[in-house]
Structure formats: structure tokens, C-alpha cells
C-alpha atoms as a PDB file:
ATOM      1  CA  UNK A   1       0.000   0.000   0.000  1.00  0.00           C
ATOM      2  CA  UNK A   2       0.847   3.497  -0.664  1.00  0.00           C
ATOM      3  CA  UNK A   3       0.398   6.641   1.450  1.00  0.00           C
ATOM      4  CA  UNK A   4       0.764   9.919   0.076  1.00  0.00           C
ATOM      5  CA  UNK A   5       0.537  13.291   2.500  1.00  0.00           C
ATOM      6  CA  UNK A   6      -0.454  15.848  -0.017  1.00  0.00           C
ATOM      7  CA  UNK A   7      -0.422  18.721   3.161  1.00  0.00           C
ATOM      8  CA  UNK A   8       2.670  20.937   4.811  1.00  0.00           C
ATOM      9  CA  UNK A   9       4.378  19.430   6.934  1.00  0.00           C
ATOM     10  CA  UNK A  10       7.535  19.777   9.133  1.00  0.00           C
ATOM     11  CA  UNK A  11      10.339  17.795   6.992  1.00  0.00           C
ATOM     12  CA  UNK A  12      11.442  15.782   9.524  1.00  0.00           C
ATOM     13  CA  UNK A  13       7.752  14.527  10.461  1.00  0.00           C
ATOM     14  CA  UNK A  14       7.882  13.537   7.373  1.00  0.00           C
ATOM     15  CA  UNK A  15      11.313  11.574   7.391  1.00  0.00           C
ATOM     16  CA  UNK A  16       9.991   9.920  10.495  1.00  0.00           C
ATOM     17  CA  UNK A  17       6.803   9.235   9.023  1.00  0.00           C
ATOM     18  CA  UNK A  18       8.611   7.596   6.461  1.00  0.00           C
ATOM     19  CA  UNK A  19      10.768   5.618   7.676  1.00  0.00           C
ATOM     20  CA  UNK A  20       7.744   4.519  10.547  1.00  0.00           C
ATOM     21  CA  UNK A  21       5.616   3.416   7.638  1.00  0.00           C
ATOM     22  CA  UNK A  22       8.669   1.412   5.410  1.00  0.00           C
ATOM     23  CA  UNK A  23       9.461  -0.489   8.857  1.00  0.00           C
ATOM     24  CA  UNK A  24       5.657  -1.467   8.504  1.00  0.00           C
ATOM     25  CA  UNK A  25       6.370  -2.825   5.068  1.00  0.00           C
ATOM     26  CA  UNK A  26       4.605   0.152   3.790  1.00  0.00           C
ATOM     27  CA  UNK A  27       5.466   3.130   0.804  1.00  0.00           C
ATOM     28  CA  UNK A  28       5.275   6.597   1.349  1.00  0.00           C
ATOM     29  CA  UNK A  29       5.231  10.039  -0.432  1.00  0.00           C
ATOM     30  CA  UNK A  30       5.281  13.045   1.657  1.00  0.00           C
ATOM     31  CA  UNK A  31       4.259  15.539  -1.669  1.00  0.00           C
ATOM     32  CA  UNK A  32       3.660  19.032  -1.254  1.00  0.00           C
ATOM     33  CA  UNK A  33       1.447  20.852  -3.383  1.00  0.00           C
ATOM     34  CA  UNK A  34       1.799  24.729  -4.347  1.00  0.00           C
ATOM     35  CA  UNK A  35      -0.808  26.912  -6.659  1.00  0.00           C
ATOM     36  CA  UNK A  36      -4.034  27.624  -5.259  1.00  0.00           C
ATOM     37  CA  UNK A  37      -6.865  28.434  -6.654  1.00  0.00           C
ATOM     38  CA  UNK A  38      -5.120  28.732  -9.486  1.00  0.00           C
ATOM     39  CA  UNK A  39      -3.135  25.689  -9.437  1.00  0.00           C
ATOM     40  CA  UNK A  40      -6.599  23.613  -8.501  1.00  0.00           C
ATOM     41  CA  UNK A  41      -7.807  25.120 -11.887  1.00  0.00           C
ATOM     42  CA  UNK A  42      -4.777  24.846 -14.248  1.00  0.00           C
ATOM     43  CA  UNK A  43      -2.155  22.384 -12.581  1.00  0.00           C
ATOM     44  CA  UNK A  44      -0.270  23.071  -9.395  1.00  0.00           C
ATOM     45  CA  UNK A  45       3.761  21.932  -8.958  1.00  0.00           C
ATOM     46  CA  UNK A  46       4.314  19.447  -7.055  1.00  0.00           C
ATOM     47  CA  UNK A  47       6.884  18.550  -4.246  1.00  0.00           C
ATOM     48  CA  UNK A  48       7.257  14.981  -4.063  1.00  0.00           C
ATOM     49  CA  UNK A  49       9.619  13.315  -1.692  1.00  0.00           C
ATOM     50  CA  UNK A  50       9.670   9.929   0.125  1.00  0.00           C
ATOM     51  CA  UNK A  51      10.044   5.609  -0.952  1.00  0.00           C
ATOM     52  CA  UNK A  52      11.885   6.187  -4.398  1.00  0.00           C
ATOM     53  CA  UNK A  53       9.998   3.330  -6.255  1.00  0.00           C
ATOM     54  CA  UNK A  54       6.613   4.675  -4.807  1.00  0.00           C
ATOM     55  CA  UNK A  55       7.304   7.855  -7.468  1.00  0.00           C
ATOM     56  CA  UNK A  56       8.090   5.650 -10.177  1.00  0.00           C
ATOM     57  CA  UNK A  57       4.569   4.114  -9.490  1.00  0.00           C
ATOM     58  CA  UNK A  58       2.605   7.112  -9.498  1.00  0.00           C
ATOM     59  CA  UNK A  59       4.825   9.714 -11.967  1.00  0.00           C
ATOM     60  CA  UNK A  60       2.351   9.458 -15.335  1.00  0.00           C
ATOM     61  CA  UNK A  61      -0.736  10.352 -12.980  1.00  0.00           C
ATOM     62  CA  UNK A  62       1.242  13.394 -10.972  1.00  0.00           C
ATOM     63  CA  UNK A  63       3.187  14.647 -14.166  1.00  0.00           C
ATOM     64  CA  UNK A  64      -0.238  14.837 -15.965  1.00  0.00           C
ATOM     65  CA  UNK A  65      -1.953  16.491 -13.687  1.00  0.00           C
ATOM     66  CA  UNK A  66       1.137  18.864 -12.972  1.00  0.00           C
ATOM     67  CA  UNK A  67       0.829  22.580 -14.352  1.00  0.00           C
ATOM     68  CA  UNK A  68       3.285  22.736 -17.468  1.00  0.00           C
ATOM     69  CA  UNK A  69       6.207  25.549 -17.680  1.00  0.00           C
ATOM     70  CA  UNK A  70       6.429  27.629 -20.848  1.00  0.00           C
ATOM     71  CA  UNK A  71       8.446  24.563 -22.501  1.00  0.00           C
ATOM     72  CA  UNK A  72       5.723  21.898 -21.810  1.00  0.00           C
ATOM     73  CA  UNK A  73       7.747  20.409 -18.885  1.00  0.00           C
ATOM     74  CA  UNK A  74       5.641  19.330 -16.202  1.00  0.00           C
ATOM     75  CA  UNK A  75       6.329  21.226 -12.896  1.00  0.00           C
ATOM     76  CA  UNK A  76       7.279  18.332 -10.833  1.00  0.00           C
ATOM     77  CA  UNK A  77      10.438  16.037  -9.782  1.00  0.00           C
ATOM     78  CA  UNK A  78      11.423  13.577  -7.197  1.00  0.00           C
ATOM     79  CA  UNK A  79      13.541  15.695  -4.800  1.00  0.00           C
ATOM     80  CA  UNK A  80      14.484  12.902  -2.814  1.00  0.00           C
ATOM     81  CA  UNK A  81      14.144  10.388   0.310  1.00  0.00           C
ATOM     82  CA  UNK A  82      12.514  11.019   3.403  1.00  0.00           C
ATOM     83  CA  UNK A  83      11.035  14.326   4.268  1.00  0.00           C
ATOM     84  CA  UNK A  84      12.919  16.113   0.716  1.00  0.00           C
ATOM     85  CA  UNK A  85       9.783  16.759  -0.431  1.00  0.00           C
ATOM     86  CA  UNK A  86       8.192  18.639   2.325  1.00  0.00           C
ATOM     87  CA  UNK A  87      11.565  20.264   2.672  1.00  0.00           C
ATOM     88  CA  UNK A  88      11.455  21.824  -0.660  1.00  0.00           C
ATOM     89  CA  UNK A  89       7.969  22.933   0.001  1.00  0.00           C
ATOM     90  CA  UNK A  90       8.863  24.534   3.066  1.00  0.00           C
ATOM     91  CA  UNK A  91      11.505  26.377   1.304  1.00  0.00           C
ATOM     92  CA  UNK A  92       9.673  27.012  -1.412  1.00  0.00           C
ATOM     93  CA  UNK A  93       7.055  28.752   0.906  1.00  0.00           C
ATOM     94  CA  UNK A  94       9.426  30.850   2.311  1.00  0.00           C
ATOM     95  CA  UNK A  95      10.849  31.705  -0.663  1.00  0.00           C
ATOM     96  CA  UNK A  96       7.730  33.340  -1.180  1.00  0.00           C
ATOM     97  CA  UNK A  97       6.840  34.882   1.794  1.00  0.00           C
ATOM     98  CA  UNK A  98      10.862  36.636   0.875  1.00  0.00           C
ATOM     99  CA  UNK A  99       9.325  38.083  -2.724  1.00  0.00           C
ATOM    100  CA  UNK A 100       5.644  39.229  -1.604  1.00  0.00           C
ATOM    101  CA  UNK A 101       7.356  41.237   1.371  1.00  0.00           C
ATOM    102  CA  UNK A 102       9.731  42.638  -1.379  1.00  0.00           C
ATOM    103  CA  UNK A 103       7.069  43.321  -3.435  1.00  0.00           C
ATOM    104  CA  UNK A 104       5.221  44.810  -0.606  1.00  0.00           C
ATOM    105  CA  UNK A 105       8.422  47.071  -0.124  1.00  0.00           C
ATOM    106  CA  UNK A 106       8.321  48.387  -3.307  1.00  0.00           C
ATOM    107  CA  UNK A 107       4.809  49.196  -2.815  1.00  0.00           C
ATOM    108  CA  UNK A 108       5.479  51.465  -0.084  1.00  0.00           C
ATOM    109  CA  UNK A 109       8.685  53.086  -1.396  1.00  0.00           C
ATOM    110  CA  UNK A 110       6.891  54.204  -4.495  1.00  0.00           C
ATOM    111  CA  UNK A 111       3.496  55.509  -2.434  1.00  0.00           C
ATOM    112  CA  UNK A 112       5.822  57.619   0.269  1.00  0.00           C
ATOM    113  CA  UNK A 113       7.471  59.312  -3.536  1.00  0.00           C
ATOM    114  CA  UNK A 114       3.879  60.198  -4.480  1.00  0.00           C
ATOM    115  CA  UNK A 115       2.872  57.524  -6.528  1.00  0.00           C
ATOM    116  CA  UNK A 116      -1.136  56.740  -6.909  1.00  0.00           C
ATOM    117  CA  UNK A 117      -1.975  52.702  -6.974  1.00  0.00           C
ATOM    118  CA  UNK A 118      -2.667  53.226 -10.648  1.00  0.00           C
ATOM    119  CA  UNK A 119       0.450  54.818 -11.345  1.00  0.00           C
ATOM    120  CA  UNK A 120       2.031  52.068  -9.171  1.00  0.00           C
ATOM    121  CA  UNK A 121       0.556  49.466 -10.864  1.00  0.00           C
ATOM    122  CA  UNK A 122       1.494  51.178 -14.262  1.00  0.00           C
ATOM    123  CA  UNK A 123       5.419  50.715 -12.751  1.00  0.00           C
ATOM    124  CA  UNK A 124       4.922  47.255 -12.295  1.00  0.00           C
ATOM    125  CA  UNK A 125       3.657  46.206 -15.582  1.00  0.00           C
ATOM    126  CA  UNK A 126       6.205  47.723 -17.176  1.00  0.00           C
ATOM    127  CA  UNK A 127       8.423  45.891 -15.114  1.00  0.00           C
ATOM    128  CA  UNK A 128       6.588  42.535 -15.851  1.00  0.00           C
ATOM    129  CA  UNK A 129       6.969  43.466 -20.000  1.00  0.00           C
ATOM    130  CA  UNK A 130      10.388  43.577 -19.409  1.00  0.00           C
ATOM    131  CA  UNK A 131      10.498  39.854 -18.581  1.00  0.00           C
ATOM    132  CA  UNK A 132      13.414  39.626 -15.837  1.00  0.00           C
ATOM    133  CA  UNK A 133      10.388  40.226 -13.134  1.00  0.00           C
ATOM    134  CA  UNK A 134       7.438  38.399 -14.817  1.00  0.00           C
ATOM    135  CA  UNK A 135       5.740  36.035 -12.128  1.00  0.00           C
ATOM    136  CA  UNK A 136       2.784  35.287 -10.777  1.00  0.00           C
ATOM    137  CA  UNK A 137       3.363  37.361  -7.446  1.00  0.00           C
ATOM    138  CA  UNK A 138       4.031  40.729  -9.191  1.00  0.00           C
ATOM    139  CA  UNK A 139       1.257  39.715 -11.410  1.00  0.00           C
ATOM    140  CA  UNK A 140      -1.276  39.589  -8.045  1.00  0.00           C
ATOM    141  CA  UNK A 141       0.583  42.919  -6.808  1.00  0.00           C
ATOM    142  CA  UNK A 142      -0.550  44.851  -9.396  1.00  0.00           C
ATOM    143  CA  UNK A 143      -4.019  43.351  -9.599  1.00  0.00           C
ATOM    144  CA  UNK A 144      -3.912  44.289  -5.880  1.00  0.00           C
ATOM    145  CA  UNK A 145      -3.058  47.761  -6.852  1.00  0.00           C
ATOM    146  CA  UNK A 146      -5.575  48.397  -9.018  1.00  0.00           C
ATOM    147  CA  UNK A 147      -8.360  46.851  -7.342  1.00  0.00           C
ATOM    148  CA  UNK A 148     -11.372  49.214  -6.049  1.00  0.00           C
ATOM    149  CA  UNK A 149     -14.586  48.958  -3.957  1.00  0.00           C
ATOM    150  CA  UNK A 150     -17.864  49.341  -4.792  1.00  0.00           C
ATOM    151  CA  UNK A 151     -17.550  53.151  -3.991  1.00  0.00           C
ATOM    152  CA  UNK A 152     -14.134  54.020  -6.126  1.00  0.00           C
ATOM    153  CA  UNK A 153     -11.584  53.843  -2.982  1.00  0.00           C
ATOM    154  CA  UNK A 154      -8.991  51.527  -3.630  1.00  0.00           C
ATOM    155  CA  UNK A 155      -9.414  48.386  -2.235  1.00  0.00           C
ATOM    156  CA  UNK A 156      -5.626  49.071   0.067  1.00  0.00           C
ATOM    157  CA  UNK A 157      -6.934  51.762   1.602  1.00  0.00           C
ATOM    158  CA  UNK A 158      -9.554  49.278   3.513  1.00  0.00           C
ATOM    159  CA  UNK A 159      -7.643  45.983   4.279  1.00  0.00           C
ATOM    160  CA  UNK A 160      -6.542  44.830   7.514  1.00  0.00           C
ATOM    161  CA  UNK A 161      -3.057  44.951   7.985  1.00  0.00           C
ATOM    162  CA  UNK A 162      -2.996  41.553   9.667  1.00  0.00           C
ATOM    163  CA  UNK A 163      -2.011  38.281   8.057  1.00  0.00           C
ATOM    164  CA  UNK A 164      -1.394  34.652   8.967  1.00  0.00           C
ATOM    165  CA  UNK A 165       0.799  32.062   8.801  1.00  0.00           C
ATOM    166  CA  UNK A 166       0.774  28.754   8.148  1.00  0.00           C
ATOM    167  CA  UNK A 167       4.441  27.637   9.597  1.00  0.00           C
ATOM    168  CA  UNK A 168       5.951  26.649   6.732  1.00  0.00           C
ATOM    169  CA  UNK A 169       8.269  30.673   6.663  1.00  0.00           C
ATOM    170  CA  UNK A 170       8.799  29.837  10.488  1.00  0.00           C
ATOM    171  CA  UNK A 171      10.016  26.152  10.082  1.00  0.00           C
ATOM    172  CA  UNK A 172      12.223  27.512   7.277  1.00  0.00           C
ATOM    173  CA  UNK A 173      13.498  30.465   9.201  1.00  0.00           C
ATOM    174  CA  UNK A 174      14.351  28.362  11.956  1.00  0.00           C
ATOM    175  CA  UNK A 175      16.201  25.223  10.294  1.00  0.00           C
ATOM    176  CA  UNK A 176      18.887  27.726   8.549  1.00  0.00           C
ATOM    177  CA  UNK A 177      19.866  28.601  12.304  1.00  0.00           C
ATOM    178  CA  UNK A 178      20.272  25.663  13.317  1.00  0.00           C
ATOM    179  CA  UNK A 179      22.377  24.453  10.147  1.00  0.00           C
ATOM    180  CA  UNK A 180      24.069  28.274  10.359  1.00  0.00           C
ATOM    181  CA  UNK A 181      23.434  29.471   6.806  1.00  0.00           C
ATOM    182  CA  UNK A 182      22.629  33.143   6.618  1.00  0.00           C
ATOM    183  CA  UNK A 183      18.600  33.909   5.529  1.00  0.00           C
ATOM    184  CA  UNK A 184      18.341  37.572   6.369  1.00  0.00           C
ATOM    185  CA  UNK A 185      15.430  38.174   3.941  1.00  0.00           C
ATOM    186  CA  UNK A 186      13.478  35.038   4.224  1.00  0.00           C
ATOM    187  CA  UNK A 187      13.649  35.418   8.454  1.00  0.00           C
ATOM    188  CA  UNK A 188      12.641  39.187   7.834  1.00  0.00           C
ATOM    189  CA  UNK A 189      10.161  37.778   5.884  1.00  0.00           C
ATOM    190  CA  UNK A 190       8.577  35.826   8.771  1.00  0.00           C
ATOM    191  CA  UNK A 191       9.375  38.156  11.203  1.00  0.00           C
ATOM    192  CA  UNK A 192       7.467  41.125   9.271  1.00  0.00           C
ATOM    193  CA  UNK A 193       4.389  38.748   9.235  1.00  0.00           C
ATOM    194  CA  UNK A 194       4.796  38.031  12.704  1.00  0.00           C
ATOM    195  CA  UNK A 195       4.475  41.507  13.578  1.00  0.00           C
ATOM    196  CA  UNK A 196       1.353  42.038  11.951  1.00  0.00           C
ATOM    197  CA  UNK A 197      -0.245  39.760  14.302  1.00  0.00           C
ATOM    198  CA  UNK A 198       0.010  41.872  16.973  1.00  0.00           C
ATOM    199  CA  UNK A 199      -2.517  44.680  16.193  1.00  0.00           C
ATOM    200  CA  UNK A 200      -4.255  45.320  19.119  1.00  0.00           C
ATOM    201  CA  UNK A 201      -0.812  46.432  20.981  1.00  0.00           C
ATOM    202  CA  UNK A 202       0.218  48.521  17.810  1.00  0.00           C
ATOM    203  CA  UNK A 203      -2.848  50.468  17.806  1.00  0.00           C
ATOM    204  CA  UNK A 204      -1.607  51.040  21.781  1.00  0.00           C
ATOM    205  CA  UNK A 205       1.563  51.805  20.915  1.00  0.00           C
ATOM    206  CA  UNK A 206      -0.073  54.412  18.609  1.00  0.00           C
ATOM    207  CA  UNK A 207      -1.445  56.094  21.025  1.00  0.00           C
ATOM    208  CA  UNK A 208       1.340  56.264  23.209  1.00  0.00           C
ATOM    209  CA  UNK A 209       3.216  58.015  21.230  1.00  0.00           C
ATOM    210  CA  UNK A 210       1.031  60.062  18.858  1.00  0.00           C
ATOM    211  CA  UNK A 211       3.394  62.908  17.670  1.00  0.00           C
ATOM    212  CA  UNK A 212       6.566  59.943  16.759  1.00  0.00           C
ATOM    213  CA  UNK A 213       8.691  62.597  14.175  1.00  0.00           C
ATOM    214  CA  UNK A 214       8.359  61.146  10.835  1.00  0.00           C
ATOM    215  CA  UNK A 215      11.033  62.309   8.206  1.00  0.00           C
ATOM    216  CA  UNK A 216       9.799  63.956   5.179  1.00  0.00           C
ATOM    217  CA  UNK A 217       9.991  62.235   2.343  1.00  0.00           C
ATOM    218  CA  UNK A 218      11.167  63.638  -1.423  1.00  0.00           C
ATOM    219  CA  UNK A 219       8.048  63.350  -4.013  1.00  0.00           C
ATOM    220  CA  UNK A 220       8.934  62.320  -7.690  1.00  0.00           C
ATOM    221  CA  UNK A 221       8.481  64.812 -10.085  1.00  0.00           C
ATOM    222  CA  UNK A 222       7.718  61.898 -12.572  1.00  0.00           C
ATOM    223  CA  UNK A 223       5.697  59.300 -11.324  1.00  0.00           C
ATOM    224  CA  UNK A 224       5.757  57.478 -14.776  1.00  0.00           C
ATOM    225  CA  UNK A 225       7.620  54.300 -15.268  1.00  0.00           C
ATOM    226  CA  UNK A 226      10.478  56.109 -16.854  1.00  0.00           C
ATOM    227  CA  UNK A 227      11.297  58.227 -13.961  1.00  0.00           C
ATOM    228  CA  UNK A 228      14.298  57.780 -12.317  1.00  0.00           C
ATOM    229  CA  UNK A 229      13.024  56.322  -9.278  1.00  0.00           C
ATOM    230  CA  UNK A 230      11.328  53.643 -10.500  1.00  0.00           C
ATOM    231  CA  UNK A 231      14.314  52.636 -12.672  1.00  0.00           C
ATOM    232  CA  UNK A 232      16.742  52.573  -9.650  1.00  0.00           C
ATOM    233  CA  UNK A 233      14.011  50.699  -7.825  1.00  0.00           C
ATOM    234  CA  UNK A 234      13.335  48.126 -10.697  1.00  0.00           C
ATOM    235  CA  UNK A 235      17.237  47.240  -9.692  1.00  0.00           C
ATOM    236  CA  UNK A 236      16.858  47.163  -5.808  1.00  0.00           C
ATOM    237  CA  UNK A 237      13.799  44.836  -6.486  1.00  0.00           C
ATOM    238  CA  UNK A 238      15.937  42.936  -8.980  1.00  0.00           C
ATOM    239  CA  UNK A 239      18.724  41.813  -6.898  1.00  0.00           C
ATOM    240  CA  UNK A 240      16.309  41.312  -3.691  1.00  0.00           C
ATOM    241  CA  UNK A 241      14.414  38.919  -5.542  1.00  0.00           C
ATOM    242  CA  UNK A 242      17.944  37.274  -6.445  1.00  0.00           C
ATOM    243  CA  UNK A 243      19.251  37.477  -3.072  1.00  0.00           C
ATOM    244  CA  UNK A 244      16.011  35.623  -1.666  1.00  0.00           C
ATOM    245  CA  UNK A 245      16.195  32.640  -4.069  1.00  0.00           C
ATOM    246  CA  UNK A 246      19.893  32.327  -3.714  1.00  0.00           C
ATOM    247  CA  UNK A 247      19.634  32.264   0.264  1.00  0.00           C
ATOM    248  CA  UNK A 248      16.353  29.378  -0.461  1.00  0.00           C
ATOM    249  CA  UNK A 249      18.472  27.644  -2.382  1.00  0.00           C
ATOM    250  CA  UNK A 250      21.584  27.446  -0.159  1.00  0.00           C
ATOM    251  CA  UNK A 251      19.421  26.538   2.508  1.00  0.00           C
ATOM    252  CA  UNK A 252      18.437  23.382   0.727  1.00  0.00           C
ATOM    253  CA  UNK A 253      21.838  22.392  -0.491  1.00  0.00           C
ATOM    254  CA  UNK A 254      23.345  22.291   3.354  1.00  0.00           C
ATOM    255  CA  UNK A 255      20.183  20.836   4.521  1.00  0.00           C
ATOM    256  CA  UNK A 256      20.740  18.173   2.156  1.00  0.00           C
ATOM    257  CA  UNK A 257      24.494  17.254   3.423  1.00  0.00           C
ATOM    258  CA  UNK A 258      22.690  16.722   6.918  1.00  0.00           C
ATOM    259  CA  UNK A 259      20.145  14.939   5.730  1.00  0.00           C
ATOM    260  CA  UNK A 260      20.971  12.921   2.984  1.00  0.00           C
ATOM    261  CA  UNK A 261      17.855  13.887   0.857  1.00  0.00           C
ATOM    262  CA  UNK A 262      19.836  12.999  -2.707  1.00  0.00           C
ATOM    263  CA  UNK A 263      18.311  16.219  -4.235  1.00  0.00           C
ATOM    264  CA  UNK A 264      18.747  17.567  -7.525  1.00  0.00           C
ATOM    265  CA  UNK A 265      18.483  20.760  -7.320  1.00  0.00           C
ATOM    266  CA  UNK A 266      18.777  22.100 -10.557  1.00  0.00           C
ATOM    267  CA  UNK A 267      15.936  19.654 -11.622  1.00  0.00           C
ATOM    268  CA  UNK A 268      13.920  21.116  -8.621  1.00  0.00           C
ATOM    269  CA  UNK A 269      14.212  24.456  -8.947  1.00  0.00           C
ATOM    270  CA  UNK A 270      12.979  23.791 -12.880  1.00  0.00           C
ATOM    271  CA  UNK A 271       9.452  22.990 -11.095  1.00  0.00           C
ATOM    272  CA  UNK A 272       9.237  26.294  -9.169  1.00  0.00           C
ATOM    273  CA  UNK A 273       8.058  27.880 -12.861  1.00  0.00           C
ATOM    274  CA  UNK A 274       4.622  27.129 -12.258  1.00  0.00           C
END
């Protein structure tokens, strides 16, 4: 019989889980999956890690049902034994939390130089027809930007500043400590999130100090795409978003010497396209 834990999970629950279930004379596949909505509708990617000869047995069904990168690969590989699979998915995860802070960052720079969400979301898709940027998360950020109530307000201007987690970014944050590689931006990344779930005591803190001095900030004169701020910002983004994939992917390749995962990670990070 065959197992397969579709949901995220700790890696190392999952190597135990693994290794329980083979002593049992059992298979199993921790996969994670990654897409949403979106994924449910068109093909998510898939993080598959666990009994090799279980993914040999069920490959044609999850590489069919697999979204497909711009080259028809499916976005899916065996990353390895154990809990690899999970692993990647909790990297992966944090990974993103990493780019939709940066995003977020970029948000704010360009609204304290003036910017209106249209005009911000006119920055962006330039950005995206330039091709280096193009994803999925800028594509959401500028659908964000643009997006208005029922009245004409933008949609921003009324959304909780509170969000969730889900562990994955906290797992992540805390297993490059303990294996001492460097993650500045993906552990600012959880640590940002973090603070948003303390509301109640910033609206306090608010109060307590209701005249904090603020420094001015310099408005663009051109609040076009072609103005130099956005250009020198386009290259800040550019090299953040670098920075966070190369400190994801270090994280997996020393996790991998401690754990023995056998990943490929070239052939894994070809399934983050989705």
C-alpha cells in the first residue's frame, strides 16, 4: 500500500513518518502541493519526496496532472528520500513569503514618492513586460493595486493589515539557524508577518506616542515608469528577488548534506516555474 501526505508538513515529520511506515512494510510520499486556486484550476507543482519506487509508481498520474512551464515540462520532480519533499515545500514557501514582502516594499517606497496605486501598478507592468520580473506574485501585486470597492476607494486603503501564517516561513526560518546558513530576507520575511499579528498592541503603541517625528519624504516629479526612481528601484527589487532565491536555495543544499535527501536541485528548482 501506498500513502501519500499531499499537506505541509515539518520535513522531519515527514522523514519519520517515512521511515515509521517502510518499517511497517509500507510506501510513502510526503508531496507538497503549491498553486491555489489557481493551481486547482490549471495544474499546481508538485513537491514529491519519500520511498523512491513509490514515485516511479505514481509519476504518469502526478506529471499529468502537474501545471506545465512555458516549454511543456511538467512542474514536478522527485527531490528525494525522506522528508525532501516537504523540505522543498517549506523552502519554497518561504521563498515566497521573501518576494511578496519585497514586493510589498516596493509598494510602499513608491506611495511615500507620491505615486497613486494606478500609477504604481502602471510601474509594475512595465516591469513585468520587461520579462526579468514576470511572475505570478508581481502579477497579483498589481491586480492588488488596481483593485477598487464598490464606492471608487482603492481596495488598500480598507484591508486589515494583519495576516497569517501557516508555519511553513517559520520552520524555514528556523532550520537555517540551526544548520548556520545566513537567511536575512526570508527570516525578515517571517518576522514582518509576525508583527502584523500583533494589532491590538500597535494600535496602543499608537497612542502612546502620537506625535513619533516622521522624516519627510522627497516626491517624484515623474511618477511614470520612466522616472528615475522607478528605474533605480526596478534594480533594488531585482537583486532582492535574487538574493532571496539564492539564500532558499543554499538553505536546501546544506540541509541536504545533513540529511541525505539525494536532491537535484537544478531539476527542482525547474518545477518552481509554475
Amino acid at each position: 500500500d501506498i500513502i501519500i501526505d499531499t499537506g505541509n508538513a515539518n520535513f522531519k515529520d515527514q522523514g519519520r513518518r517515512a521511515a515509521q511506515l517502510e518499517s511497517q512494510g509500507l510506501r510513502f510520499l510526503g508531496m507538497g502541493i503549491s498553486g491555489g486556486e489557481e493551481g486547482a484550476r490549471k495544474g499546481p507543482a508538485f513537491f514529491p519526496g519519500g520511498t523512491p519506487s513509490v514515485w516511479e509508481e505514481v509519476r504518469p498520474i502526478v506529471e499529468a496532472a502537474a501545471a506545465k512551464a512555458e516549454d511543456g515540462r511538467p512542474c514536478v520532480t522527485f527531490n528525494g528520500k525522506g522528508g525532501a519533499g516537504s523540505c522543498v515545500k517549506m523552502y519554497h514557501n518561504a521563498g515566497e513569503y521573501a518576494v511578496l514582502q519585497i514586493w510589498g516594499e516596493a509598494y510602499n517606497v513608491l506611495l511615500a514618492l507620491g505615486f497613486n496605486n494606478d500609477q504604481i501598478a502602471d510601474v509594475f507592468e512595465s516591469w513585468r513586460a520587461d520579462g526579468f520580473l514576470k511572475s505570478y506574485m508581481l502579477d497579483i501585486s498589481t491586480a492588488a493595486c488596481r483593485a477598487r470597492e464598490k464606492g471608487g476607494n482603492y481596495l488598500s486603503e480598507k484591508v486589515k493589515d494583519r495576516i497569517g501564517s501557516k508555519g511553513t516561513g517559520l520552520w524555514s526560518a528556523q532550520e537555517a539557524l540551526e544548520v548556520g546558513v545566513p537567511a536575512p530576507s526570508l527570516n525578515m520575511a517571517v518576522i514582518s508577518r509576525q508583527m502584523t499579528m500583533y494589532k491590538e498592541e500597535r494600535i496602543e503603541n499608537s497612542k502612546a506616542f502620537p506625535n513619533f517625528p516622521r522624516g519627510t519624504s522627497e516626491q517624484a516629479k515623474d511618477k511614470s515608469p520612466n522616472s528615475p526612481e522607478a528605474k533605480q528601484l526596478f534594480h533594488a527589487v531585482s537583486l532582492s528577488i535574487i538574493a532571496s532565491y539564492a539564500q532558499m536555495f543554499q538553505c536546501l543544499r546544506e540541509l541536504d548534506k545533513v540529511y541525505g535527501f539525494g536532491l537535484n536541485l537544478p531539476a527542482t528548482i525547474a518545477t518552481f516555474r509554475a
